[in-house]
C-alpha atoms as a PDB file:
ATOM      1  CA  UNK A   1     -17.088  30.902  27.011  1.00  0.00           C
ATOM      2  CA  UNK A   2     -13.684  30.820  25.121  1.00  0.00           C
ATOM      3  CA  UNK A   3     -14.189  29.351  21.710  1.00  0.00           C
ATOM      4  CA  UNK A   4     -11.279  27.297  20.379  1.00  0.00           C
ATOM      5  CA  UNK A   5      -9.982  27.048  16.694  1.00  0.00           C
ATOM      6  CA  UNK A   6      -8.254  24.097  15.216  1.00  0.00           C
ATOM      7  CA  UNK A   7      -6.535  24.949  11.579  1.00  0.00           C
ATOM      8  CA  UNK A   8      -5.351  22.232   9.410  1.00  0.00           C
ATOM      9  CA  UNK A   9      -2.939  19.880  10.396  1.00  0.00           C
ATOM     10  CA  UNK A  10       0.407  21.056   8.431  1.00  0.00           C
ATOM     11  CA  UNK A  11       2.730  18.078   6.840  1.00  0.00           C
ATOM     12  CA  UNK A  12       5.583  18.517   9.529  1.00  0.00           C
ATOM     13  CA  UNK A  13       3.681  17.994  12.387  1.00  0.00           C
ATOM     14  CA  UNK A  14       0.897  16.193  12.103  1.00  0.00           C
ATOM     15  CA  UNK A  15       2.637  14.021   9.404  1.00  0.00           C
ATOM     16  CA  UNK A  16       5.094  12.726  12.166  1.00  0.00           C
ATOM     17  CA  UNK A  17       2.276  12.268  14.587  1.00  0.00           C
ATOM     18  CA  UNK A  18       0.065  10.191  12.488  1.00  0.00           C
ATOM     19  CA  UNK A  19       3.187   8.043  11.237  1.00  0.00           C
ATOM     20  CA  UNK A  20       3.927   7.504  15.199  1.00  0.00           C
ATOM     21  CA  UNK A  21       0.072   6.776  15.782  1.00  0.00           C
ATOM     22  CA  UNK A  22       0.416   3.630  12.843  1.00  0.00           C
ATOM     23  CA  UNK A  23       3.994   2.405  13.646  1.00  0.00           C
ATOM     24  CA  UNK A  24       2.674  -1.086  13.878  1.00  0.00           C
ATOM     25  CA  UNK A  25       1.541  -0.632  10.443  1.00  0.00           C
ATOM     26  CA  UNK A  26       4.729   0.375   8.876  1.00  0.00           C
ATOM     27  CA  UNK A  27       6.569  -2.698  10.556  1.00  0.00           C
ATOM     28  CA  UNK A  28       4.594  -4.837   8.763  1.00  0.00           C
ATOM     29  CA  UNK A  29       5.243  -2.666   5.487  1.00  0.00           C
ATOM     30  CA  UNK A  30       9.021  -3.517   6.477  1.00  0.00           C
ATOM     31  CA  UNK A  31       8.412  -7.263   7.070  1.00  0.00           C
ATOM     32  CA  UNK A  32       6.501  -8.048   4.079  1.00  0.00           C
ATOM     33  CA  UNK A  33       9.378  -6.032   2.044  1.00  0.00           C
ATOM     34  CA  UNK A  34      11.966  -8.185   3.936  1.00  0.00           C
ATOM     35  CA  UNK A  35       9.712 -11.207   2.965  1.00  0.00           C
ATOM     36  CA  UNK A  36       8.991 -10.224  -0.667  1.00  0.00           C
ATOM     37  CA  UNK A  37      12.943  -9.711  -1.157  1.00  0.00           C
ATOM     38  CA  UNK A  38      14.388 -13.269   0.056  1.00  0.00           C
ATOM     39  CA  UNK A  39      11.634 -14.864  -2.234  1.00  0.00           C
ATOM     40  CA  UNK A  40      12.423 -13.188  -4.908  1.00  0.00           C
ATOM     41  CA  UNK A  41      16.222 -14.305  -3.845  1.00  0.00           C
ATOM     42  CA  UNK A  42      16.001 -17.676  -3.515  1.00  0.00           C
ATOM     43  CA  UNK A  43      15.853 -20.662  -5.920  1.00  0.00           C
ATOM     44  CA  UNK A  44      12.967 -22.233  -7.022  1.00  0.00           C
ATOM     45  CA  UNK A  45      10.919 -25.631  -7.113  1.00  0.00           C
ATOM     46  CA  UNK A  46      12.216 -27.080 -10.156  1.00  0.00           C
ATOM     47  CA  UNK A  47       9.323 -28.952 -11.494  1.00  0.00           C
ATOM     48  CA  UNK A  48       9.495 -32.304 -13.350  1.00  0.00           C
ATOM     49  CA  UNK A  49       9.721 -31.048 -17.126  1.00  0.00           C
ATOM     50  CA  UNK A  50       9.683 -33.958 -19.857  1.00  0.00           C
ATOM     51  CA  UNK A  51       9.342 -34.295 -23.529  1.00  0.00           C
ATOM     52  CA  UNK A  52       6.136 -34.061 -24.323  1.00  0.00           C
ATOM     53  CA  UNK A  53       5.763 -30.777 -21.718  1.00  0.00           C
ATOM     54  CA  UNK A  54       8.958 -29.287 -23.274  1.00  0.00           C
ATOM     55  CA  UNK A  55       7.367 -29.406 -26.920  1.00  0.00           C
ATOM     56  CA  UNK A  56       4.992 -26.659 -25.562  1.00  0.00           C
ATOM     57  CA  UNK A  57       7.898 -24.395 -24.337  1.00  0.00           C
ATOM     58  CA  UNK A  58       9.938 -23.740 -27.254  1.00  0.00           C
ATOM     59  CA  UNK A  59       8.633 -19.823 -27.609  1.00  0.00           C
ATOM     60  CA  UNK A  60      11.725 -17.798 -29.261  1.00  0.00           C
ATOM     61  CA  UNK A  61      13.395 -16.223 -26.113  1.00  0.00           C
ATOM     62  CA  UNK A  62      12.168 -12.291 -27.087  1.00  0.00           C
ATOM     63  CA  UNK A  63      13.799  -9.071 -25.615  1.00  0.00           C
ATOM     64  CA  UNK A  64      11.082  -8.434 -23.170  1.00  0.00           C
ATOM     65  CA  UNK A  65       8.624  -4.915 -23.689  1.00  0.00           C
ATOM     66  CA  UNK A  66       8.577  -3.853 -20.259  1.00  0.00           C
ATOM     67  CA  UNK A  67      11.270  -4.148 -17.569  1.00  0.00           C
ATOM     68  CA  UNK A  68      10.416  -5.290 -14.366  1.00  0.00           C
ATOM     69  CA  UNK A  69      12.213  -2.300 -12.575  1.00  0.00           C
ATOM     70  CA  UNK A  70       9.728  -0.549 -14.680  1.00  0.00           C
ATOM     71  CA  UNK A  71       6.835  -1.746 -12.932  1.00  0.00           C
ATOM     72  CA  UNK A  72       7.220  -0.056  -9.493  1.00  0.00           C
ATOM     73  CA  UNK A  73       7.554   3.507 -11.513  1.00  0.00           C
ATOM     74  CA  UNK A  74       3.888   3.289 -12.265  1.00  0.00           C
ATOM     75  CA  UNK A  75       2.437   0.980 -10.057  1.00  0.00           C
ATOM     76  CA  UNK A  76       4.060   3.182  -7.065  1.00  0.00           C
ATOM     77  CA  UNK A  77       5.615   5.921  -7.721  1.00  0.00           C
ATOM     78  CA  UNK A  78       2.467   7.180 -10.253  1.00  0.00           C
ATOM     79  CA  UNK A  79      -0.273   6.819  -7.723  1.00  0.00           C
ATOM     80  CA  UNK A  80       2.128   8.252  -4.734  1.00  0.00           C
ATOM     81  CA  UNK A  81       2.510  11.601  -7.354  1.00  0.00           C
ATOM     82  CA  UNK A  82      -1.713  11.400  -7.518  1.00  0.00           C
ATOM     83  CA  UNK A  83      -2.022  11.350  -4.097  1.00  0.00           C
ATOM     84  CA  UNK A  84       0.419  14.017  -3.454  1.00  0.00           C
ATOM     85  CA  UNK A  85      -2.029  16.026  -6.111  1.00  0.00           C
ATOM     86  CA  UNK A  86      -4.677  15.512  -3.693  1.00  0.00           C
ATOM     87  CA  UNK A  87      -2.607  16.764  -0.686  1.00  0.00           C
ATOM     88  CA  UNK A  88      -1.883  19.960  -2.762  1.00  0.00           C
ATOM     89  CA  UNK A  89      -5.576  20.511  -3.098  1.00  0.00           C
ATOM     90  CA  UNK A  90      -6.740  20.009  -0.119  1.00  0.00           C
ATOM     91  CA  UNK A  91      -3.902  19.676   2.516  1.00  0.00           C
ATOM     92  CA  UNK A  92      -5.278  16.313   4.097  1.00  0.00           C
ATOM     93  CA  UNK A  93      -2.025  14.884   5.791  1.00  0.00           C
ATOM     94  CA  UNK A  94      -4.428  12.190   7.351  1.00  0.00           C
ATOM     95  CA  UNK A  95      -5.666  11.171   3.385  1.00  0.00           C
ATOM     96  CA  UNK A  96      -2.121  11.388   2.127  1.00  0.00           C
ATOM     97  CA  UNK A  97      -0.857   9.224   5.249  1.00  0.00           C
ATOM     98  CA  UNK A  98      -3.197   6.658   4.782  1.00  0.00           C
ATOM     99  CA  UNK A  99      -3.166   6.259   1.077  1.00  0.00           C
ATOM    100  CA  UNK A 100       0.800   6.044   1.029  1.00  0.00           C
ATOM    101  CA  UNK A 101       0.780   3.541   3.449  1.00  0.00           C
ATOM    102  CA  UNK A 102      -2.414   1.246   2.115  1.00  0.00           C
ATOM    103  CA  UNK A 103      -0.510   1.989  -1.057  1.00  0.00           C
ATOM    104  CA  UNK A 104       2.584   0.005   0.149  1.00  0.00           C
ATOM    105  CA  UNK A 105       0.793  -2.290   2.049  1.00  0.00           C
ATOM    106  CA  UNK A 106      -0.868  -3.718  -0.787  1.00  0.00           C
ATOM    107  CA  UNK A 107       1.754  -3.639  -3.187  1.00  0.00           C
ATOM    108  CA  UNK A 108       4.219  -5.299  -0.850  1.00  0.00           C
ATOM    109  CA  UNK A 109       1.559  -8.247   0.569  1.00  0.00           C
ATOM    110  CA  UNK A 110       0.757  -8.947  -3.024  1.00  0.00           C
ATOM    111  CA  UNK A 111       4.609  -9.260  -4.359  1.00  0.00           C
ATOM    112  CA  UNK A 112       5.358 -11.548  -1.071  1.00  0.00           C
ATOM    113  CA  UNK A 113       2.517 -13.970  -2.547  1.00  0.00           C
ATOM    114  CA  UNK A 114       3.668 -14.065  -5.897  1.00  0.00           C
ATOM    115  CA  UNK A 115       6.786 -14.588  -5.232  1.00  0.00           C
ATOM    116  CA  UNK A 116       6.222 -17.455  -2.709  1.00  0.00           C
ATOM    117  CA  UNK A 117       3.488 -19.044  -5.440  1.00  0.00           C
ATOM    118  CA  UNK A 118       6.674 -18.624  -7.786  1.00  0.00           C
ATOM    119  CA  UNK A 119       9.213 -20.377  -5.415  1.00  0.00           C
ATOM    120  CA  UNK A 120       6.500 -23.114  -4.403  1.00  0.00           C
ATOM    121  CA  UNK A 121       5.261 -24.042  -7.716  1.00  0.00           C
ATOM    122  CA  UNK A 122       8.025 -23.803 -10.503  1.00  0.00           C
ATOM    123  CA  UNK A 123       6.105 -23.602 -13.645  1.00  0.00           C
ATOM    124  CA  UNK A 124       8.309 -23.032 -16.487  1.00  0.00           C
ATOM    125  CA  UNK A 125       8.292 -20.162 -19.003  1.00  0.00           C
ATOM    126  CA  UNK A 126       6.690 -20.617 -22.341  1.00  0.00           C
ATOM    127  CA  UNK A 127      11.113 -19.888 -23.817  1.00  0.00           C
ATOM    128  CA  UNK A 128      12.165 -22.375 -21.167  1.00  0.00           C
ATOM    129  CA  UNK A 129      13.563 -24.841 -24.080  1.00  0.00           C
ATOM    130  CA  UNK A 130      16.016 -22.311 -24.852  1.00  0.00           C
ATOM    131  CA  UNK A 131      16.892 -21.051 -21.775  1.00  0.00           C
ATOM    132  CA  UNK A 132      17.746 -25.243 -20.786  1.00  0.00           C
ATOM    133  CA  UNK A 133      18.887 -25.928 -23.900  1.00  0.00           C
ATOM    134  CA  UNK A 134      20.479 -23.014 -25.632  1.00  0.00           C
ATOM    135  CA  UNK A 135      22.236 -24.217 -28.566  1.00  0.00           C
ATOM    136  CA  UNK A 136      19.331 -26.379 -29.018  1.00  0.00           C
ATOM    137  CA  UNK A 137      20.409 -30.049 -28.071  1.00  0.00           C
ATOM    138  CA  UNK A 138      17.732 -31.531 -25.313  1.00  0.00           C
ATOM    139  CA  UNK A 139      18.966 -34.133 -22.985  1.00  0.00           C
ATOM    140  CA  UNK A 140      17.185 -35.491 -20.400  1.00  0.00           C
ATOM    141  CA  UNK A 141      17.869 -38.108 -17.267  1.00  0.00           C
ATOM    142  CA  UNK A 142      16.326 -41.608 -17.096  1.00  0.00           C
ATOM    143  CA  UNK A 143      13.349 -40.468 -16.013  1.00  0.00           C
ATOM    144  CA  UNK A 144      12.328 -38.147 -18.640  1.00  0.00           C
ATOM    145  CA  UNK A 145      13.262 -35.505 -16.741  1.00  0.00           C
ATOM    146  CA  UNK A 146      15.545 -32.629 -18.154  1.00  0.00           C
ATOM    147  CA  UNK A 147      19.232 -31.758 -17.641  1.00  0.00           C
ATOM    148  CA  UNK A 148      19.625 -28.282 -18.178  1.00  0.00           C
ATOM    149  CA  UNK A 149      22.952 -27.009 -19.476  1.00  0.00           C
ATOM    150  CA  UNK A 150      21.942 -23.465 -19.822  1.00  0.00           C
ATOM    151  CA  UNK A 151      22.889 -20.020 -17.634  1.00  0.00           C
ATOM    152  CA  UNK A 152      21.923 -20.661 -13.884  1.00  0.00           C
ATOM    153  CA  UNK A 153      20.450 -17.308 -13.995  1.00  0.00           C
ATOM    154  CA  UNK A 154      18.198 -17.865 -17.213  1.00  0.00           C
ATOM    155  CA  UNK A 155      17.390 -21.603 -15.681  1.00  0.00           C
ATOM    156  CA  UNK A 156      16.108 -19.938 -12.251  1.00  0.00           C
ATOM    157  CA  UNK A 157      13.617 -17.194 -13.989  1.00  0.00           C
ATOM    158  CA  UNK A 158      12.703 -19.704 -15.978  1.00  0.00           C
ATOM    159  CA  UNK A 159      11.053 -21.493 -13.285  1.00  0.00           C
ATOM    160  CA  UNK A 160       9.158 -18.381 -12.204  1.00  0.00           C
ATOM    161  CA  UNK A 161       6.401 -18.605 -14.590  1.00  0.00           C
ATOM    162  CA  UNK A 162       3.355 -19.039 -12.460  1.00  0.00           C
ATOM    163  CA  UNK A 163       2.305 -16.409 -11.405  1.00  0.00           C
ATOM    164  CA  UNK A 164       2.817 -13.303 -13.474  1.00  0.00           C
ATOM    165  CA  UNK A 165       5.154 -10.896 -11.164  1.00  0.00           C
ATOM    166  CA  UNK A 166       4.335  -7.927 -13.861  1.00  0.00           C
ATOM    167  CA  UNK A 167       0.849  -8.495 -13.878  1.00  0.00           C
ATOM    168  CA  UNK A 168      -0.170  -8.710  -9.924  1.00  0.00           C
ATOM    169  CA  UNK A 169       1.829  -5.669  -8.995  1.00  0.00           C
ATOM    170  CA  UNK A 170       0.360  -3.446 -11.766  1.00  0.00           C
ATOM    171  CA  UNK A 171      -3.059  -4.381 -10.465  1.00  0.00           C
ATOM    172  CA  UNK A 172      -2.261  -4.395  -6.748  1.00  0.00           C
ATOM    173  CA  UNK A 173      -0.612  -0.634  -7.498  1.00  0.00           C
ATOM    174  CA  UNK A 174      -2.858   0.861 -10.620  1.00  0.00           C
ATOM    175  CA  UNK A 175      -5.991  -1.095  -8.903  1.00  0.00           C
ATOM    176  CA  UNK A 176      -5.847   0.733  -6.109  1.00  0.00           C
ATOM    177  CA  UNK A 177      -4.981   3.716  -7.605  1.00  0.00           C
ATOM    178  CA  UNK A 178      -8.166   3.142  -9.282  1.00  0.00           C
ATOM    179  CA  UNK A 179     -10.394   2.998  -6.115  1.00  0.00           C
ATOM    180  CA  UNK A 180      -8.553   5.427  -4.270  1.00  0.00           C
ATOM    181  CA  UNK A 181      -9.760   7.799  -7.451  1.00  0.00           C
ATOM    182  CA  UNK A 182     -13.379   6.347  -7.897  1.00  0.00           C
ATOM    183  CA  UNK A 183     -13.761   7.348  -3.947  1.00  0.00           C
ATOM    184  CA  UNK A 184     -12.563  11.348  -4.792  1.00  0.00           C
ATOM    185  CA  UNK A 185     -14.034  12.039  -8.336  1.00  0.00           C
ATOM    186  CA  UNK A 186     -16.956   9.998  -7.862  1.00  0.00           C
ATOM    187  CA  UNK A 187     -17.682   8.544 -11.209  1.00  0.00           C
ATOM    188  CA  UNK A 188     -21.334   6.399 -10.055  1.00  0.00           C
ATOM    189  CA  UNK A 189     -23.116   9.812  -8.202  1.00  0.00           C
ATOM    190  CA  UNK A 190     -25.232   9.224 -11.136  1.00  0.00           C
ATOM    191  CA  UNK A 191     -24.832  12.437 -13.083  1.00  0.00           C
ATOM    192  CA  UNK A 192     -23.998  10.546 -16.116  1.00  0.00           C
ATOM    193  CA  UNK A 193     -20.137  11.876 -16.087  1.00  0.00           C
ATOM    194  CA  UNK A 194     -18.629   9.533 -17.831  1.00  0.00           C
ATOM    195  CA  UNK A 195     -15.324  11.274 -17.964  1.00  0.00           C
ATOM    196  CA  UNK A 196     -14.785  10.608 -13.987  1.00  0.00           C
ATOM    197  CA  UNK A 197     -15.767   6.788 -15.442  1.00  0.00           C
ATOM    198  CA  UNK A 198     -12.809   6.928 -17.597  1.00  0.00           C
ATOM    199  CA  UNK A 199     -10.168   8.536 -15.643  1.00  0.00           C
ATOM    200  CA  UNK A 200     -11.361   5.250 -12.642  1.00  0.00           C
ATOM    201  CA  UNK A 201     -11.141   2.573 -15.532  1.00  0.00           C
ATOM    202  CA  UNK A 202      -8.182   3.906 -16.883  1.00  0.00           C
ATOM    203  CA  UNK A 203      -5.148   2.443 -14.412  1.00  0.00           C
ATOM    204  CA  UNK A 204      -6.999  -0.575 -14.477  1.00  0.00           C
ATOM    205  CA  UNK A 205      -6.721  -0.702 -18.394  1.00  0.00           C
ATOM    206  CA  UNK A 206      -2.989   0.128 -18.220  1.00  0.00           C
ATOM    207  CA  UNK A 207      -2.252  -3.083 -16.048  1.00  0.00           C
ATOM    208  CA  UNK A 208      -4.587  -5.046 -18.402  1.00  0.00           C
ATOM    209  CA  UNK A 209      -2.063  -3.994 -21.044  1.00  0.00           C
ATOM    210  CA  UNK A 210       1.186  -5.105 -19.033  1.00  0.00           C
ATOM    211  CA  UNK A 211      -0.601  -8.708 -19.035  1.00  0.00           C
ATOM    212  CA  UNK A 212      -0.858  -8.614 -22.767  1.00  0.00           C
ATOM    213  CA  UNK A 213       2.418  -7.329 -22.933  1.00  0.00           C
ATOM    214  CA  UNK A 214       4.211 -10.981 -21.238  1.00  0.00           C
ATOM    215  CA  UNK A 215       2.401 -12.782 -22.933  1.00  0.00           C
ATOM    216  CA  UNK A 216       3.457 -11.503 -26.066  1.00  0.00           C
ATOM    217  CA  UNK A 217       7.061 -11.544 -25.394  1.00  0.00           C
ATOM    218  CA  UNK A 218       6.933 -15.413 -24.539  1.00  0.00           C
ATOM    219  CA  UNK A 219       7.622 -14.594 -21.193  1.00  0.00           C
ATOM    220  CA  UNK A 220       4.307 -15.821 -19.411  1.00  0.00           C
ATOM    221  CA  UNK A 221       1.486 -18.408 -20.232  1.00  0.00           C
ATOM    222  CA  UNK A 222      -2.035 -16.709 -20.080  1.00  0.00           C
ATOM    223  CA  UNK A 223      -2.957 -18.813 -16.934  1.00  0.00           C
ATOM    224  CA  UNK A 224       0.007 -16.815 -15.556  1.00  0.00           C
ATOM    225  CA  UNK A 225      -1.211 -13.838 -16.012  1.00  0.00           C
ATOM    226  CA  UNK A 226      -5.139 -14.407 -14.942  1.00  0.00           C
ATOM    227  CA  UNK A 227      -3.494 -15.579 -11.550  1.00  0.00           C
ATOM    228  CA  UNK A 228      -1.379 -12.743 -11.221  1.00  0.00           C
ATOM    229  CA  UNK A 229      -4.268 -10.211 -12.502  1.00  0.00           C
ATOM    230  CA  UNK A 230      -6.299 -12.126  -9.190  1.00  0.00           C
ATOM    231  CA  UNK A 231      -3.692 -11.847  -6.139  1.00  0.00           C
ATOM    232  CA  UNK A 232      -3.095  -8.409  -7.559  1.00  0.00           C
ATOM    233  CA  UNK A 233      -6.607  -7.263  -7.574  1.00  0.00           C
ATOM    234  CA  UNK A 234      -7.616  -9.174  -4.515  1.00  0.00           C
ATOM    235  CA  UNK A 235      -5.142  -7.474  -2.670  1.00  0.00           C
ATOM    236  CA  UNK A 236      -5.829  -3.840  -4.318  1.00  0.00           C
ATOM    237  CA  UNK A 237      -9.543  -4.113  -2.683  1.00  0.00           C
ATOM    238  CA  UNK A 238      -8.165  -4.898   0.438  1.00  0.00           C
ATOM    239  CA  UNK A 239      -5.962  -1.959   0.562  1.00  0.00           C
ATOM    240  CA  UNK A 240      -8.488   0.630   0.090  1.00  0.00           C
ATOM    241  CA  UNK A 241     -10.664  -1.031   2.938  1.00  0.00           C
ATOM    242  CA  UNK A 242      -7.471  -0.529   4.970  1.00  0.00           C
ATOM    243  CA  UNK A 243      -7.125   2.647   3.941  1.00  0.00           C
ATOM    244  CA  UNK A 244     -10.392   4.303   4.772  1.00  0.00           C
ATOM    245  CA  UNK A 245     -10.592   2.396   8.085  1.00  0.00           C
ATOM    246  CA  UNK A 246      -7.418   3.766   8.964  1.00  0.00           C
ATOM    247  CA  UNK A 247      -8.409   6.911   7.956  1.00  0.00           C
ATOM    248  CA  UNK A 248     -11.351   7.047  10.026  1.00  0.00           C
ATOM    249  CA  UNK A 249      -9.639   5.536  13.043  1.00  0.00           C
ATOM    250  CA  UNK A 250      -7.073   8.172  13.030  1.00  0.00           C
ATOM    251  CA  UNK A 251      -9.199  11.070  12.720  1.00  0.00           C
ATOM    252  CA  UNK A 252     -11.914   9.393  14.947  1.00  0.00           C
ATOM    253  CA  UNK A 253      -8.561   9.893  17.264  1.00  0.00           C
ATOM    254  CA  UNK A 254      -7.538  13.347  16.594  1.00  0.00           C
ATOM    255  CA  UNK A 255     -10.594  14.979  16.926  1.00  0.00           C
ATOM    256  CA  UNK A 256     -11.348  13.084  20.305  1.00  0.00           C
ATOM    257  CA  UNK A 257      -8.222  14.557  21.165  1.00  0.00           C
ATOM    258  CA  UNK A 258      -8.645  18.004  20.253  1.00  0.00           C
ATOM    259  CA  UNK A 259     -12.247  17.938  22.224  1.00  0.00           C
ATOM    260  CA  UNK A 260     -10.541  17.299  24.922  1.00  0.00           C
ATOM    261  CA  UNK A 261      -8.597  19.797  24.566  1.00  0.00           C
ATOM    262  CA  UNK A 262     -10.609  22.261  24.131  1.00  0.00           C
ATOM    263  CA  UNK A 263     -12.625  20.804  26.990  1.00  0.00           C
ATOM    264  CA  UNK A 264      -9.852  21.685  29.410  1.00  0.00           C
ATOM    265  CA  UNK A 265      -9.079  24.865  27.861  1.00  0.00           C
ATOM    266  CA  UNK A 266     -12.683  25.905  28.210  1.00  0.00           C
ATOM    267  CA  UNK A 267     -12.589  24.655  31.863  1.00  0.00           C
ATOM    268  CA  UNK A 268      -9.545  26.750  32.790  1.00  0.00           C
ATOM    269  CA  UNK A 269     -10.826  29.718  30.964  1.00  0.00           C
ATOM    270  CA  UNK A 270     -14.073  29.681  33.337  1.00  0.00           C
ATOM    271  CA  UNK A 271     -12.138  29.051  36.385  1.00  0.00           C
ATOM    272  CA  UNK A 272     -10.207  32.144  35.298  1.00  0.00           C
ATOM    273  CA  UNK A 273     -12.777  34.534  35.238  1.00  0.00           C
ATOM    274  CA  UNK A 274     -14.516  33.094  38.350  1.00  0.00           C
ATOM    275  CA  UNK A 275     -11.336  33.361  40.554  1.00  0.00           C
ATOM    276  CA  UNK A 276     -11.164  37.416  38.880  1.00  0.00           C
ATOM    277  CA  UNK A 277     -14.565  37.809  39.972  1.00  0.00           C
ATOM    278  CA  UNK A 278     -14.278  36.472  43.325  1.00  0.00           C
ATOM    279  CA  UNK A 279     -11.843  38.632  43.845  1.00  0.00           C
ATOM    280  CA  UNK A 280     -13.476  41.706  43.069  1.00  0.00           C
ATOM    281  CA  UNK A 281     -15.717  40.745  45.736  1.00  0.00           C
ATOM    282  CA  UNK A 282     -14.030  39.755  48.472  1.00  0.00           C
ATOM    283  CA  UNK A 283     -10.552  40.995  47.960  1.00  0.00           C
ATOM    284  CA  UNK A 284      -6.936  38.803  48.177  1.00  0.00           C
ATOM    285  CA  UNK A 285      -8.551  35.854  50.088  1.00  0.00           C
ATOM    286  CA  UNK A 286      -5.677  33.688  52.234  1.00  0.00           C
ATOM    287  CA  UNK A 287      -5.915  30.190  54.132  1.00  0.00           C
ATOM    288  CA  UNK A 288      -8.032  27.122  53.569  1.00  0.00           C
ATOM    289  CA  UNK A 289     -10.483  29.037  50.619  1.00  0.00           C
ATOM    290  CA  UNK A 290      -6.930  29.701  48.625  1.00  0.00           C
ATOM    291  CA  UNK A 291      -5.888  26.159  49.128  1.00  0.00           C
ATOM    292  CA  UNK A 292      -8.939  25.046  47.857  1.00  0.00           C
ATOM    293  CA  UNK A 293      -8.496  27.151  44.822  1.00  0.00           C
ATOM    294  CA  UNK A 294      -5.234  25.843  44.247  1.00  0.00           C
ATOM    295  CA  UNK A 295      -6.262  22.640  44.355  1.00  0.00           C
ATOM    296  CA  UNK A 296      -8.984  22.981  42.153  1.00  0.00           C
ATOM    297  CA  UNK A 297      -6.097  24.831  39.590  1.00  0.00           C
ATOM    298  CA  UNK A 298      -3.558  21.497  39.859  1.00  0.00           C
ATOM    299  CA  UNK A 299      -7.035  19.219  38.640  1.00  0.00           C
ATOM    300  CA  UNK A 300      -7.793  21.022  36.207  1.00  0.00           C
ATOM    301  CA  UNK A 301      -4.000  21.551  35.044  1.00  0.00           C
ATOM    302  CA  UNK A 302      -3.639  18.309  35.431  1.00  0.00           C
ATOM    303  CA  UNK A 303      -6.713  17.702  33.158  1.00  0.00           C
ATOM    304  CA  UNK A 304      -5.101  19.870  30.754  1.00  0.00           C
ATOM    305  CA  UNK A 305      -1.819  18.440  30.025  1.00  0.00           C
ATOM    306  CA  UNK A 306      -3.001  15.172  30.350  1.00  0.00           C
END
């Protein structure tokens, strides 16, 4: 019987078949990018800020530590470079697939909620005195409420307090990152490695550290940043529960697909030798025994490119 050998599935290829195989999946990574970017656009709730709230916001306005634009570089970029490591190693195309697009997925989901949380609630900033009030005289309506007469781009960040942008994509990127690692090195196979332990903890020390960071530059409350640290984290567990079912559906797929295969190249490989043998046998046969042959070729070619 003809055996059949299946090689690795090469980046080109199979890359371009899997992506097909989970279009649905990235038109939702485009939708919740579309989503996360018009929140982040919009204005925001302005909430009802009076004078005894205001005493609590009049943190010096600070040059802040880390850049927003600075996130994504290590939240995204540094766990896509890991799992293009792992490709390198062991040229899975399915595990760098799925991990790219999990990747996104939670990233993007997480950024849509905290930027709808931001637009819904309008918490201000722990410097939002300054940015209302910048050379430092408060006035306020008949209410209690205040009348701003700072920049209209300082006065709608400032209403983005709650929660921490910073902090819940760090953990939904670095978290996952984190998982994604603790399923390859396998830090609990308890061999008492405590290395792997580190190198798992570690991404999810480096978002810790972004948190500290905003609050130390005035620009978050610490509230801010525990709610942040949750959506982010929430959403980094879902995505590597995505991931690995994902994973297993699409190369639960792929090798049903290559048994098949190999099913019908078996089949035609028998039929083959059987039609050789017969005629050995019996010579060039002609009429209805032929057209039964033939017939019994188109099924099984059928079979085959199916």
């Amino acid at each position: 019987m003809m055996e059949v050998q299946h090689g690795r599935p090469n980046m080109r290829s199979h890359g371009v078949r899997v992506a097909r195989a989970h279009f649905r999946n990235w038109l939702l990574v485009v939708l919740f990018g579309g989503t996360e970017i018009i929140l982040f656009i919009i204005d925001p709730f302005h909430s009802f800020v009076g004078i005894d709230l205001m005493t609590k916001l009049k943190y010096p306005r600070k040059n802040i530590t880390i850049h927003f634009w600075v996130v994504p570089l290590f939240a995204v970029l540094f766990p896509v470079v890991v799992f293009l490591a792992f490709y390198f190693l062991r040229r899975d195309v399915y595990d760098l697939h799925q991990s790219i697009l999990g990747l996104l997925l939670s990233v993007l989901i997480t950024g849509a909620m905290t930027d709808g949380f931001k637009d819904a609630v309008g918490e201000p900033r722990p410097d939002f005195f300054w940015r209302c009030f910048p050379d430092g005289n408060d006035v306020y309506d008949q209410f209690g409420n205040v009348i701003c007469h700072g920049k209209k781009s300082d006065l709608k960040d400032g209403y983005k307090s709650f929660p921490s942008g910073h902090t819940s994509w760090s953990f939904a990127g670095l978290g996952f990152l984190s998982l994604y690692l603790a399923g390859k090195i396998k830090p609990f196979d308890r061999k008492g490695n405590v290395i792997k332990l580190c190198i798992t903890v570690l991404p999810l020390i480096v978002a810790s550290l972004v948190g500290i960071s905003v609050v130390d530059d005035h620009y978050h409350h610490w509230r801010d940043v525990f709610g942040g640290a949750l959506i982010g984290t929430l959403n980094a567990c879902w995505g590597p529960w995505a991931y690995f079912h994902m994973l297993e559906q699409s190369l639960t797929n792929i090798e049903a697909t290559d048994a098949t295969t190999a099913t019908n190249i078996e089949a035609r490989a028998e039929w083959q030798q059987m039609r050789q043998h017969s005629g050995q046998n019996n010579g060039v046969s002609t009429g209805l025994p032929s057209q039964a042959n033939e017939s019994t070729l188109e099924d099984i070619e059928s079979g085959y490119t199916r």
